[in-house]
Protein backbone atom coordinates (compact mmCIF):
# COMPACT_ATOMS: atom_id res chain seq x y z
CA UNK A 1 -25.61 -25.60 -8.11
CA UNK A 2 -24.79 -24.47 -4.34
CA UNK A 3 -25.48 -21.07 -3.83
CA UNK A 4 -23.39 -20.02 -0.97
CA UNK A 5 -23.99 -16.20 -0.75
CA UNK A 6 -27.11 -14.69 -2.13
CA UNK A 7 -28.21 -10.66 -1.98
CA UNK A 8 -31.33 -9.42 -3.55
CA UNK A 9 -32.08 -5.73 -3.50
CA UNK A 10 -29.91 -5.42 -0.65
CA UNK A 11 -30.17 -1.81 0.96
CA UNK A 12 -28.30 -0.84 4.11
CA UNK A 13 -30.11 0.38 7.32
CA UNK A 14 -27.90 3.42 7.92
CA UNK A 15 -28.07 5.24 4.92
CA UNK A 16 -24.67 6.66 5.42
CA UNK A 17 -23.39 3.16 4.05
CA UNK A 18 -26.00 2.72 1.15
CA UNK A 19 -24.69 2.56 -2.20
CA UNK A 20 -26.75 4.51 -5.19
CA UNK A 21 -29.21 1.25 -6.16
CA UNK A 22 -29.94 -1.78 -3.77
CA UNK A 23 -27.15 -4.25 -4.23
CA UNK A 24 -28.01 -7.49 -5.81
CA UNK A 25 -25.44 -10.23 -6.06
CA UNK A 26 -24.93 -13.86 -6.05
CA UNK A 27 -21.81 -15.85 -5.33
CA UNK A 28 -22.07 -19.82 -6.48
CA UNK A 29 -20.45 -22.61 -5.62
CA UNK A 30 -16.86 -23.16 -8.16
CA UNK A 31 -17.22 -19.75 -8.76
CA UNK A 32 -14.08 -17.08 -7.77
CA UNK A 33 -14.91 -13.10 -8.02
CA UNK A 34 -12.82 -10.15 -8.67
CA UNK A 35 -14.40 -6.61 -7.63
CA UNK A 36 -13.02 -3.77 -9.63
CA UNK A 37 -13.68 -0.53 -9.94
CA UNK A 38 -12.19 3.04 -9.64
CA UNK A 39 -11.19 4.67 -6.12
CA UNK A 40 -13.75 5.81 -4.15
CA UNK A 41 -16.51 3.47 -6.41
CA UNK A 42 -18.06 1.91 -3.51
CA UNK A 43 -16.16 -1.82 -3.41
CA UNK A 44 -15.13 -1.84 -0.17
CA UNK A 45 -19.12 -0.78 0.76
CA UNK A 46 -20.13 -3.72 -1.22
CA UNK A 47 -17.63 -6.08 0.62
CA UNK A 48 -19.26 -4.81 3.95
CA UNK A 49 -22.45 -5.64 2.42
CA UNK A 50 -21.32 -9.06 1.71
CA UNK A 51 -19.71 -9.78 4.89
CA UNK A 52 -23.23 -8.52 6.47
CA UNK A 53 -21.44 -5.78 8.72
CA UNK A 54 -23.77 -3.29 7.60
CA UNK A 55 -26.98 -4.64 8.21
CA UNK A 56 -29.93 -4.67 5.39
CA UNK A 57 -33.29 -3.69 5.49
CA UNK A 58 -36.10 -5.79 4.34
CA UNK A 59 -34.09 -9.24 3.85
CA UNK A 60 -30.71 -10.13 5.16
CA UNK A 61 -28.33 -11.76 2.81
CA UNK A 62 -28.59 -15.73 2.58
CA UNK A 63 -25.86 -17.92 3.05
CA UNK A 64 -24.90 -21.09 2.47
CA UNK A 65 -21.18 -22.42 3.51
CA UNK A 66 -21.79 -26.13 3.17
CA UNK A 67 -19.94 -28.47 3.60
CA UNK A 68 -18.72 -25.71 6.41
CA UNK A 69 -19.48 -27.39 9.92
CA UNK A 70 -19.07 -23.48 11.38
CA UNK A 71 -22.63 -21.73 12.03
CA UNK A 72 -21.20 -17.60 12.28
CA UNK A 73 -20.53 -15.96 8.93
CA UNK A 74 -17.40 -14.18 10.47
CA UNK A 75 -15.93 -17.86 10.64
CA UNK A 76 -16.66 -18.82 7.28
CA UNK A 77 -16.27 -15.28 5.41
CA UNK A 78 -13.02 -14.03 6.14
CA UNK A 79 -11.83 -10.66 4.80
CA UNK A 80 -8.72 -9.41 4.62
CA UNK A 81 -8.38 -5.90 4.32
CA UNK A 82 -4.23 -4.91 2.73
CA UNK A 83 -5.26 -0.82 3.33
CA UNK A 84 -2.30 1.17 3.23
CA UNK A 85 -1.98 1.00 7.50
CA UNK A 86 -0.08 -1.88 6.48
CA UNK A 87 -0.57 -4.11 9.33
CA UNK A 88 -1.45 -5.19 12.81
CA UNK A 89 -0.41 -1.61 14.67
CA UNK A 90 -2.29 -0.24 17.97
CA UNK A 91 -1.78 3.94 19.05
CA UNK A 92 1.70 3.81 20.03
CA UNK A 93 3.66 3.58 16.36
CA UNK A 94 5.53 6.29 15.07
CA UNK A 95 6.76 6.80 11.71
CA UNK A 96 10.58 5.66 11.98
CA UNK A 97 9.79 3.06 15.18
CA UNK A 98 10.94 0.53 12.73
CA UNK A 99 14.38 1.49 12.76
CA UNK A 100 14.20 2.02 16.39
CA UNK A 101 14.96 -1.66 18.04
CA UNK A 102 15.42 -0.43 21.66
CA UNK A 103 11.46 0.29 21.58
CA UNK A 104 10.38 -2.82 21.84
CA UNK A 105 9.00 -4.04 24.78
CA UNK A 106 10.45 -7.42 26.50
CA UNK A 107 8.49 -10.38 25.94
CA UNK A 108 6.79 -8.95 22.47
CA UNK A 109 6.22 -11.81 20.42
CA UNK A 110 7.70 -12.17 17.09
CA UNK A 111 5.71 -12.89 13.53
CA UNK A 112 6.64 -16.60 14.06
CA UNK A 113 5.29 -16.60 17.51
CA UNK A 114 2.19 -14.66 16.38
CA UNK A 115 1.37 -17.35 13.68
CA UNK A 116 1.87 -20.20 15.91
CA UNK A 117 -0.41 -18.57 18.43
CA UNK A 118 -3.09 -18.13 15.75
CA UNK A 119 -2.93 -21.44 14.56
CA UNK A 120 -3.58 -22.78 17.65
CA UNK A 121 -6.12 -21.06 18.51
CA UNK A 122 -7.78 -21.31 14.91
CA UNK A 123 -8.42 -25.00 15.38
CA UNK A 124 -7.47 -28.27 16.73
CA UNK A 125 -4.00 -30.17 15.57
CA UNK A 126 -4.29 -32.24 13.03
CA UNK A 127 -1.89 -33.44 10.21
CA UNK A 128 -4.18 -32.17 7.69
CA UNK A 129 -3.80 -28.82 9.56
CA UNK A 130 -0.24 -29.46 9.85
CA UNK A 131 0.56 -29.99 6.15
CA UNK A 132 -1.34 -26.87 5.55
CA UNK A 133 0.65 -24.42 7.81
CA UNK A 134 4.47 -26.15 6.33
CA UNK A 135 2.84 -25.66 3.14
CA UNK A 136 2.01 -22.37 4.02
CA UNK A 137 5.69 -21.25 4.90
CA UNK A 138 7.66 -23.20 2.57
CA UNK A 139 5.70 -21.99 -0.43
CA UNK A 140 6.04 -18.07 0.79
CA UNK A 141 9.58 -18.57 1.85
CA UNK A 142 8.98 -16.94 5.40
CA UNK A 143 11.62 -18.47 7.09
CA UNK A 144 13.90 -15.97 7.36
CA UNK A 145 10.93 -13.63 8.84
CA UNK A 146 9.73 -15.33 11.72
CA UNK A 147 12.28 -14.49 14.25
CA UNK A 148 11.43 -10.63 13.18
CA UNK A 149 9.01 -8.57 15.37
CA UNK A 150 5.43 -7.60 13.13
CA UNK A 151 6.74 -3.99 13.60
CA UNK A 152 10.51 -4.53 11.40
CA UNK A 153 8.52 -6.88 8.66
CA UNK A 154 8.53 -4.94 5.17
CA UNK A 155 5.32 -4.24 3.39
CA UNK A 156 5.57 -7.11 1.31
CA UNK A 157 6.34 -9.27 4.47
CA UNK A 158 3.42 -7.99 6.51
CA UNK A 159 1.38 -9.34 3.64
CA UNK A 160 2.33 -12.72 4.03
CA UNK A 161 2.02 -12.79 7.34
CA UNK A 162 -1.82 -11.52 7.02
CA UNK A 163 -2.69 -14.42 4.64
CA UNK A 164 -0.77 -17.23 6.17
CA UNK A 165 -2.67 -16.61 9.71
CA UNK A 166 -6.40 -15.96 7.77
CA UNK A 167 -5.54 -19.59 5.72
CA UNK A 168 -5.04 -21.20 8.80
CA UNK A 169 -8.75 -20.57 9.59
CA UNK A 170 -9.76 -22.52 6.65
CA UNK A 171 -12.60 -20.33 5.23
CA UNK A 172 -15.49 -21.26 3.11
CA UNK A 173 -15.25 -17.89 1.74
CA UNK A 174 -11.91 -15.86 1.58
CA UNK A 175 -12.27 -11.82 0.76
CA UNK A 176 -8.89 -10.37 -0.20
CA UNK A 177 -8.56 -6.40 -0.64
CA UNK A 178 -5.67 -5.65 -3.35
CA UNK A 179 -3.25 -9.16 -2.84
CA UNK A 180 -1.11 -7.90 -4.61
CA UNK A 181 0.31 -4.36 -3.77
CA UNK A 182 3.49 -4.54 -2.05
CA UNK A 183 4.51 -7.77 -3.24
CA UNK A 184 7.96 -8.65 -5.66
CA UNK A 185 6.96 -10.10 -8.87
CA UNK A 186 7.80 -13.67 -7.73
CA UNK A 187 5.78 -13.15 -4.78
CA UNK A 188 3.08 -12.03 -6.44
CA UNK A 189 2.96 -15.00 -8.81
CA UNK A 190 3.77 -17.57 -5.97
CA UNK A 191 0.13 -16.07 -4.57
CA UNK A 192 -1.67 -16.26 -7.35
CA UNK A 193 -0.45 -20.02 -8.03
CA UNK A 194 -1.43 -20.81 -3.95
CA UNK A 195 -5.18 -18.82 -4.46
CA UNK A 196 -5.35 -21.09 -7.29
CA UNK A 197 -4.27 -24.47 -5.66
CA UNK A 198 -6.84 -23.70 -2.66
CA UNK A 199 -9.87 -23.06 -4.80
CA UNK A 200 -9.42 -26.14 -6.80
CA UNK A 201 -8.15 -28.34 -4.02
CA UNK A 202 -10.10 -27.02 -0.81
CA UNK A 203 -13.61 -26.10 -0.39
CA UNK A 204 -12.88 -22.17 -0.63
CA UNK A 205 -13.97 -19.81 -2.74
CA UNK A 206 -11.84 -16.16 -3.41
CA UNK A 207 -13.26 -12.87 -4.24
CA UNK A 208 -10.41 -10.06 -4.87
CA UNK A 209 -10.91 -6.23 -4.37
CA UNK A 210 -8.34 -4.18 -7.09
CA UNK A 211 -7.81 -1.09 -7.97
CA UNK A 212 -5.24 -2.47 -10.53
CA UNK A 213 -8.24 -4.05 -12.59
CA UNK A 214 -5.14 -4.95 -15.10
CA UNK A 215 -3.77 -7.41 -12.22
CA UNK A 216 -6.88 -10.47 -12.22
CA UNK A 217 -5.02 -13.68 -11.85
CA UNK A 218 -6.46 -16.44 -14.25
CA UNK A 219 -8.60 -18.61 -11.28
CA UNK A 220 -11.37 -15.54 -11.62
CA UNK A 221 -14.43 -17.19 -13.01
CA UNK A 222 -16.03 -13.91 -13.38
CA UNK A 223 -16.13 -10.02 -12.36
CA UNK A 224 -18.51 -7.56 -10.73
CA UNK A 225 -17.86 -3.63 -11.57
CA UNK A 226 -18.40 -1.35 -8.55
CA UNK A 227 -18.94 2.32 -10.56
CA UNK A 228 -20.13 5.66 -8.61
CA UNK A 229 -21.74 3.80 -5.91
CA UNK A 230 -23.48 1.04 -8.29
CA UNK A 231 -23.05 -2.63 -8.67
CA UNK A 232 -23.02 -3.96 -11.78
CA UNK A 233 -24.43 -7.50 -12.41
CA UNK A 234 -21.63 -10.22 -12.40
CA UNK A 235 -20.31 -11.45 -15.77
CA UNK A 236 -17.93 -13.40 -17.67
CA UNK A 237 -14.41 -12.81 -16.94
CA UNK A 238 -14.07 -13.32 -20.74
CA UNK A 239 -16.75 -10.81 -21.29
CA UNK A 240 -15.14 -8.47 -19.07
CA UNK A 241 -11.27 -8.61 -20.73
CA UNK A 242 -13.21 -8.32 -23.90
CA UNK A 243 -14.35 -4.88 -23.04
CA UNK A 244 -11.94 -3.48 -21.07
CA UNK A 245 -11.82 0.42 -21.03
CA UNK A 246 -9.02 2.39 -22.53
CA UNK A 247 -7.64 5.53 -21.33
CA UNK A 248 -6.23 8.37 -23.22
CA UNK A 249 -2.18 8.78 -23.68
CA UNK A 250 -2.36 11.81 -21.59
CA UNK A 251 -4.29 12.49 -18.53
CA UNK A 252 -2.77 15.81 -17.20
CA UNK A 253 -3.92 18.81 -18.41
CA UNK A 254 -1.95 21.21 -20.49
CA UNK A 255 -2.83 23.75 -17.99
CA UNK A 256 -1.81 21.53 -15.09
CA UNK A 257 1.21 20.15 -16.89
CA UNK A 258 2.18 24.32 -17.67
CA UNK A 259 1.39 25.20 -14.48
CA UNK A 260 3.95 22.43 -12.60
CA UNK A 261 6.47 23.78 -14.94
CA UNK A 262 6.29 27.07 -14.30
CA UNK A 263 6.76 26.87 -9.97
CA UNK A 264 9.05 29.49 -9.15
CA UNK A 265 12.45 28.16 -7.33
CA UNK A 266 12.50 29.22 -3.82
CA UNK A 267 15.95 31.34 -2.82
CA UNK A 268 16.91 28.76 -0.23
CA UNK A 269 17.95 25.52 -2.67
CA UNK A 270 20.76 22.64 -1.99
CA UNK A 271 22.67 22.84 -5.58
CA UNK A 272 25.24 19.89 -4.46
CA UNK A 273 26.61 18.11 -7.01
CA UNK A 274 25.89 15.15 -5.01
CA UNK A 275 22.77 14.57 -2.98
CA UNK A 276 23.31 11.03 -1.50
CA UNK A 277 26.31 9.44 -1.01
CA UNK A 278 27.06 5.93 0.55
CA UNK A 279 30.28 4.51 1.46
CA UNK A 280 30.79 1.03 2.49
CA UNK A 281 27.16 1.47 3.99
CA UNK A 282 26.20 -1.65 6.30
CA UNK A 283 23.43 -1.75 8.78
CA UNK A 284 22.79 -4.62 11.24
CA UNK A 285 19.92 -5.38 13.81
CA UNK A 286 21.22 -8.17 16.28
CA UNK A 287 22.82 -10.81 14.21
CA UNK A 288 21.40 -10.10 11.45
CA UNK A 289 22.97 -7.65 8.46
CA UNK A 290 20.38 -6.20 6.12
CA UNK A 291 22.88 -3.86 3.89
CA UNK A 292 26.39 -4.73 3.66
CA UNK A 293 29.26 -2.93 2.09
CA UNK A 294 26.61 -0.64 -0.27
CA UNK A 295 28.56 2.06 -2.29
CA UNK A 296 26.01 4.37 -3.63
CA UNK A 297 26.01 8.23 -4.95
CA UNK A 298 23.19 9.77 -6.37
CA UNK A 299 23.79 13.20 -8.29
CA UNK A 300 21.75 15.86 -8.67
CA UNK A 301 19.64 15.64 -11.86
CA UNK A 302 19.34 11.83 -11.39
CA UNK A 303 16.06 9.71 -11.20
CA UNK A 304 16.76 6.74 -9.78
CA UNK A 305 14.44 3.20 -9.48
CA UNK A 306 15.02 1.52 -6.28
CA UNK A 307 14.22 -2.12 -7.05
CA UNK A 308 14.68 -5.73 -5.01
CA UNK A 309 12.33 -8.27 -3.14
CA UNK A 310 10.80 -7.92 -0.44
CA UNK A 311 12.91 -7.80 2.75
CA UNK A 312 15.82 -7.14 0.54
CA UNK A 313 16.42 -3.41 2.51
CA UNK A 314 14.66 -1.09 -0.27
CA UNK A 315 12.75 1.14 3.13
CA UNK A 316 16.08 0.68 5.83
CA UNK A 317 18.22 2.83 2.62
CA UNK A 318 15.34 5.09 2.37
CA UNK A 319 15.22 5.35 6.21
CA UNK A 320 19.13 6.26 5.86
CA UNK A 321 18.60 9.19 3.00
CA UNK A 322 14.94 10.56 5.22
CA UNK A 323 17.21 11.01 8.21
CA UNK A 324 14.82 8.55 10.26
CA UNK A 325 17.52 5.51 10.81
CA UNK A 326 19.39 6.16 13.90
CA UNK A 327 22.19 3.89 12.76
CA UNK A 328 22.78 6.72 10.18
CA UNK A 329 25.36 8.41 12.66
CA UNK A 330 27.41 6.09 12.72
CA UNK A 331 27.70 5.30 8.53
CA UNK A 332 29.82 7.38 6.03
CA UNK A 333 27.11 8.86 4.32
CA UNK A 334 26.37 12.66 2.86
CA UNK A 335 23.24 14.28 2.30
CA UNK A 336 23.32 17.04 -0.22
CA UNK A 337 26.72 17.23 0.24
CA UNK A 338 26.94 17.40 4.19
CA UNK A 339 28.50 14.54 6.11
CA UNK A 340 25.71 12.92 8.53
CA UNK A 341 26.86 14.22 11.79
CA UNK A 342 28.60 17.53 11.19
CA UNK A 343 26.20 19.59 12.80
CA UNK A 344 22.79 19.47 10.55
CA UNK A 345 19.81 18.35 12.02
CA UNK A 346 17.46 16.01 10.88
CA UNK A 347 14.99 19.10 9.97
CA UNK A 348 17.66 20.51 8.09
CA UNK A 349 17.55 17.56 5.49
CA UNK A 350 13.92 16.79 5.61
CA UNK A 351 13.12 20.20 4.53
CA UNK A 352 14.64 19.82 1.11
CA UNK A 353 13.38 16.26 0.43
CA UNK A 354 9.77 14.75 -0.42
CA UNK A 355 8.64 11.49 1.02
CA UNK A 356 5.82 9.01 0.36
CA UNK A 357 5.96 5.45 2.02
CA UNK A 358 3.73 2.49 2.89
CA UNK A 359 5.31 3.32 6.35
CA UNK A 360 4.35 7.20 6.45
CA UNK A 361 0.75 5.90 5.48
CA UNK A 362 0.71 3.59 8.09
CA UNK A 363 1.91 6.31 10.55
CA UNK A 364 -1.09 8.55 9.69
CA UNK A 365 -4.07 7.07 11.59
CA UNK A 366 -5.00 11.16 11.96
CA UNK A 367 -8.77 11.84 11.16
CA UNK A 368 -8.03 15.17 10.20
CA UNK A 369 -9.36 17.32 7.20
CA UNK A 370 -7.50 16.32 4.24
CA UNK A 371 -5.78 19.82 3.60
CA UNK A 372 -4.29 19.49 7.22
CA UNK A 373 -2.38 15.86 6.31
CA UNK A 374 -1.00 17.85 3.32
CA UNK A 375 0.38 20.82 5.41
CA UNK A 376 1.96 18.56 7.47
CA UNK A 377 4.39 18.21 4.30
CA UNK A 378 5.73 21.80 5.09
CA UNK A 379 6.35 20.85 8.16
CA UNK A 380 7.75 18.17 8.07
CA UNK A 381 5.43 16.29 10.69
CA UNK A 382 3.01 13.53 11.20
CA UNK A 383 0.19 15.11 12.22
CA UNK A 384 -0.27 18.71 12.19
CA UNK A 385 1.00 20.46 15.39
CA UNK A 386 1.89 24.05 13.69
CA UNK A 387 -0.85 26.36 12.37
CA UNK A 388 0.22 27.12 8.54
CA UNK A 389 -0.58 30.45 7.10
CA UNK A 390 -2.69 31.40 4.17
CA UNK A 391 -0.45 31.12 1.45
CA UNK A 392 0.87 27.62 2.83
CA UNK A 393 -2.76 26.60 2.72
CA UNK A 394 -2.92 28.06 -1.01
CA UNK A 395 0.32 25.94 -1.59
CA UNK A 396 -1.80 23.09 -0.60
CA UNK A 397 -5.19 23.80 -2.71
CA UNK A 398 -2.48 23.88 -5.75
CA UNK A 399 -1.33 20.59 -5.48
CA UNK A 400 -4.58 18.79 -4.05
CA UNK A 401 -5.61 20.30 -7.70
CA UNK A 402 -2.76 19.08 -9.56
CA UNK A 403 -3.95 15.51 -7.96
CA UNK A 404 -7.48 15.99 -9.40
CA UNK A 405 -8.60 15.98 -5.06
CA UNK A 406 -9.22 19.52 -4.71
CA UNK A 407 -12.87 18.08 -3.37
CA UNK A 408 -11.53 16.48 -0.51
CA UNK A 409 -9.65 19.13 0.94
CA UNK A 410 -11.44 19.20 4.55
CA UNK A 411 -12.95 15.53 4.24
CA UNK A 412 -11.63 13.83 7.06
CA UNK A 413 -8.71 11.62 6.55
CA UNK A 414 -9.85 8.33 7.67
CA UNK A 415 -13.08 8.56 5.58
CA UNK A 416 -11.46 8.53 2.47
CA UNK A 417 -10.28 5.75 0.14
CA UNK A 418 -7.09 4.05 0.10
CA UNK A 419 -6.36 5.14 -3.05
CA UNK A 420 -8.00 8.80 -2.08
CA UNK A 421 -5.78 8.88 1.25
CA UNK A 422 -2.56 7.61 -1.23
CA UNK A 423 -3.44 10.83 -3.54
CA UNK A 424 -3.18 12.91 -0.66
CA UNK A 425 0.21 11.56 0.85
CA UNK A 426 1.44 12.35 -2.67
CA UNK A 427 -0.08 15.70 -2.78
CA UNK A 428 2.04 16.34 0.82
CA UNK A 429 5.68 14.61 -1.14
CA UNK A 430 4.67 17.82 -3.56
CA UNK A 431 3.59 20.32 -1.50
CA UNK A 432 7.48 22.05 -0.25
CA UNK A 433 8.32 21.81 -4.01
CA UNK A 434 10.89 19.70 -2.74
CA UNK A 435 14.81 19.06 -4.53
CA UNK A 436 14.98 15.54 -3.51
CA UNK A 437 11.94 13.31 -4.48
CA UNK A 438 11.56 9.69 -2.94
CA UNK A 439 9.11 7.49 -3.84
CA UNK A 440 8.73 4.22 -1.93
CA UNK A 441 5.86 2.31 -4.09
CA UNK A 442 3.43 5.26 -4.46
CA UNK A 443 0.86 3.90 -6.79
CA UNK A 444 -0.17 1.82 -3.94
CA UNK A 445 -4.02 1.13 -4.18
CA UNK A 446 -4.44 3.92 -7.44
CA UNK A 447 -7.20 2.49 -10.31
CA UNK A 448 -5.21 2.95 -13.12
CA UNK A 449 -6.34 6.32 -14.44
CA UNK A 450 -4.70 7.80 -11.21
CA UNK A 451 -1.69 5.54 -11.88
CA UNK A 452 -1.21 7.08 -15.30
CA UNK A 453 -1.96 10.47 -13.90
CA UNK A 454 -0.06 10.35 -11.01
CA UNK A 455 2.59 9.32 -13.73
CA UNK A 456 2.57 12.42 -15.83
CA UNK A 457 3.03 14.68 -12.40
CA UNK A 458 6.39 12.74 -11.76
CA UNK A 459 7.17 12.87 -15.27
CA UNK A 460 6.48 16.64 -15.46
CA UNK A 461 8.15 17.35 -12.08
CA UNK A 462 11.36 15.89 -13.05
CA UNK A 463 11.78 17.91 -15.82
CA UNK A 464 12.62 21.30 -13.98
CA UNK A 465 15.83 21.91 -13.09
CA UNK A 466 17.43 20.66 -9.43
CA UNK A 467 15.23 18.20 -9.16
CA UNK A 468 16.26 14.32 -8.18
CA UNK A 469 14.38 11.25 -8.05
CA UNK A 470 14.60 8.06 -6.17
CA UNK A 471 11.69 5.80 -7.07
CA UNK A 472 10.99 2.12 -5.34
CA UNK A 473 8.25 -0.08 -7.39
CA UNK A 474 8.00 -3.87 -7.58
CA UNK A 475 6.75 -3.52 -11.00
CA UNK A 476 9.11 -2.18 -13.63
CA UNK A 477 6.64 -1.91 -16.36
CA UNK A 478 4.80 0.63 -14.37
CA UNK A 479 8.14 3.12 -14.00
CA UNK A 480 8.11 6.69 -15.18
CA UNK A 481 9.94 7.31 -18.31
CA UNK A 482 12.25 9.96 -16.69
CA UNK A 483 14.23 7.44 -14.51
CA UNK A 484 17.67 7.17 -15.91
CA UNK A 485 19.36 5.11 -13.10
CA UNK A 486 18.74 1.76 -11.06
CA UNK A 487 19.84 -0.02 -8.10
CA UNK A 488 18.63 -3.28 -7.17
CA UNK A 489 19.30 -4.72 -3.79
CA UNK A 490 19.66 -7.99 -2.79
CA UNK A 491 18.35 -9.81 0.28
CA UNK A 492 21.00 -11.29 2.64
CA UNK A 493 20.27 -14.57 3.83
């Protein structure tokens, strides 16, 4: 049997990137991988091992990517990396640019101009190549996004855009880091069924990086476990579903659970009956209408689940409620109470809400200590640009406990996990204690011990007084039991 990748007791030069035990692996020929493990284990170090971007001592990895014509691994290993920055973004984005159409430049290309510029470039025309990019779009239904610039594309969107243009380079090997996150459910399965129909049908074979070890679509072959920094030997998937670990109903201490209970209320509180309310809400970008005639009021008390597919306008309401969508003016909506426009300023509502999004995570590209990027919750900034005080600071520790990170608090930003940076964005939704919560897919990259942690803080939170909920998640299975209401949304085609 082909071998096509082959490590044997692989140990990095720079021991900053060495896992705990030299790395041996073997990827063979019919063969399709999933890499689990819990955040911060050590599988995206592994992939970089893989991939050969951190060099090895003593024996480079061997490779074999027959019947691959293409001599450089980076041409026949291609890794696609879905970390919470959410897409191709350079120094200039800001958090609510998306709702901002005026900054875009003149001649920026849109997502359909983007692919067609990458499949040119990716190879010579062909009808075999041809077939491959129609059935590419038809079978992720992307023709309504390719007029869109990369920077309006949903989460979910920007993921389809990522694989189309990698699958146009035709890779021996294909690395994919968490597929599925941000995806609706019949996205998700319309992946797993084109994953499968290129690893039977095409000389490709697929290794997956989750965090959501409970997600491995049924083309894995078999399973390596990435645990404190170790690689386990490959097995069986089989063997590995047979021994899956189980976690305990409750994950949250008593102490912790008391402890979130027991927050004083601050003096300064919004008590409205009502804390959003929509009338006839429609916004439009050129000619095309993303929410159209949306009556929607939210009262105080409520936990709401925001569901819909992608594109369907789930992040433009949000951006409406946060304060951040310009076209807000000009919309009859209320905000704890307050028309938009009669004299409170945007600070005046963010104050009093919470926010975690995949496009706040994408904003902060900040290699700052951890503690800082929580602050920034009390300020209500991206970045940190006001000293806080000692007791904000203490405010911080508390909840970067509560989120089992109190470690972390001055590791730089960027040097942490996905699922560590996610933990963090949460513990800044906490930190103001705020009255409005809102939630926009925030188990994002979590192993599934943090999911059902993370759970129990929601749950917990919600059960104090003045405290409202909007919650957006593409998997309804996963939803805290406190929600009480749901909206789903509709795309408009």
């Amino acid at each position: 049997m082909q071998r096509i990748i082959r490590i044997v007791n692989g140990i990095t030069r720079m021991p900053a990137w060495r896992m705990a035990v030299p790395v041996n692996f073997e990827l063979d020929d019919g063969e399709n991988i999933a890499i689990v493990g819990r955040n911060a284990s050590g599988k995206s170090l592994f992939v970089d091992i893989i991939t050969n971007r951190h060099p090895l001592i003593l024996k480079d990895p061997e490779y074999d990517f027959f019947p691959s014509k293409k001599s450089l691994i980076s041409d026949n290993i291609k890794y696609i990396t879905f970390k919470d920055s959410y897409g191709e973004s350079d120094g200039t984005y800001y958090l609510q640019q998306r709702w901002n159409h005026h900054d875009i430049d003149e001649g920026t290309p849109t997502a359909g101009e983007l692919l067609d510029q990458a499949y040119c470039l990716l190879g010579e025309d062909s009808e075999e190549r041809r077939h491959l990019k129609a059935h590419l779009y038809d079978l992720f239904q992307v023709g309504h996004l390719l007029d869109k610039y990369i920077i309006f594309l949903s989460s979910g969107e920007l993921r389809k855009f990522q694989l189309i243009k990698t699958l146009f380079a035709n890779p021996r090997v294909l690395i994919i880091d968490n597929p599925f996150i941000g995806l609706d459910a019949e996205t998700r399965d319309q992946l797993k069924q084109l994953l499968s129909v290129l690893s039977r049908e095409r000389a490709l074979q697929i290794i997956i990086v989750l965090a959501k070890s409970d997600e491995i679509p049924d083309f894995i072959t078999h399973v390596v476990e990435v645990e404190n920094m170790v690689v386990k030997p490959k097995i069986p998937i089989q063997e590995y579903l047979a021994n899956v670990k189980s976690y305990p109903e409750h994950l949250l201490s008593d102490d912790k659970r008391r402890a979130i209970l027991d927050i004083p209320y601050k003096d300064v509180e919004y008590h409205s009956d009502e804390i959003v309310k929509m009338n006839n809400t429609t916004i439009r970008y050129g000619q095309r209408t993303i929410i159209k005639d949306l009556n929607w009021t939210v009262r105080n008390g409520e936990h709401w689940v925001l569901s819909g597919q992608n594109g369907a306008g789930k992040s433009t309401l949000l951006s409406l409620v946060c304060a951040d969508n310009p076209q807000g003016y000009a919309c009859d909506i209320e905000l704890f109470g307050n028309p938009r426009g009669s004299g409170e300023s945007i600070w005046d509502i963010k104050k009093h809400i919470g926010y975690v999004s995949p496009e706040m995570h994408r904003a902060y590209r900040y290699d700052i200590a951890s503690i800082r990027i929580v602050a920034s919750g009390l300020k209500d900034s991206v970045g940190l640009y006001a000293k806080p005080d000692e007791t904000e600071y203490e405010k911080c520790r508390y909840w970067m406990d509560i989120f089992g990170i109190a470690d972390l608090a001055e590791r730089p930003f960027l040097k942490l996990s996905d699922g560590e940076q996610r933990l963090v964005l949460l513990a800044r939704a906490f930190v103001k204690d705020p009255e409005l919560l809102i939630l926009d897919e925030p188990f994002h990259g979590l192993d599934i011990r943090n999911r059902l942690m993370v759970t129990e803080i929601i749950e917990t939170f919600c059960e104090r007084k003045n405290k409202t909920m909007i919650f957006v998640s593409h998997y309804m299975d996963e939803l805290p039991k406190c929600i009480d209401h749901s909206i789903t949304l509709q795309r408009i085609v």
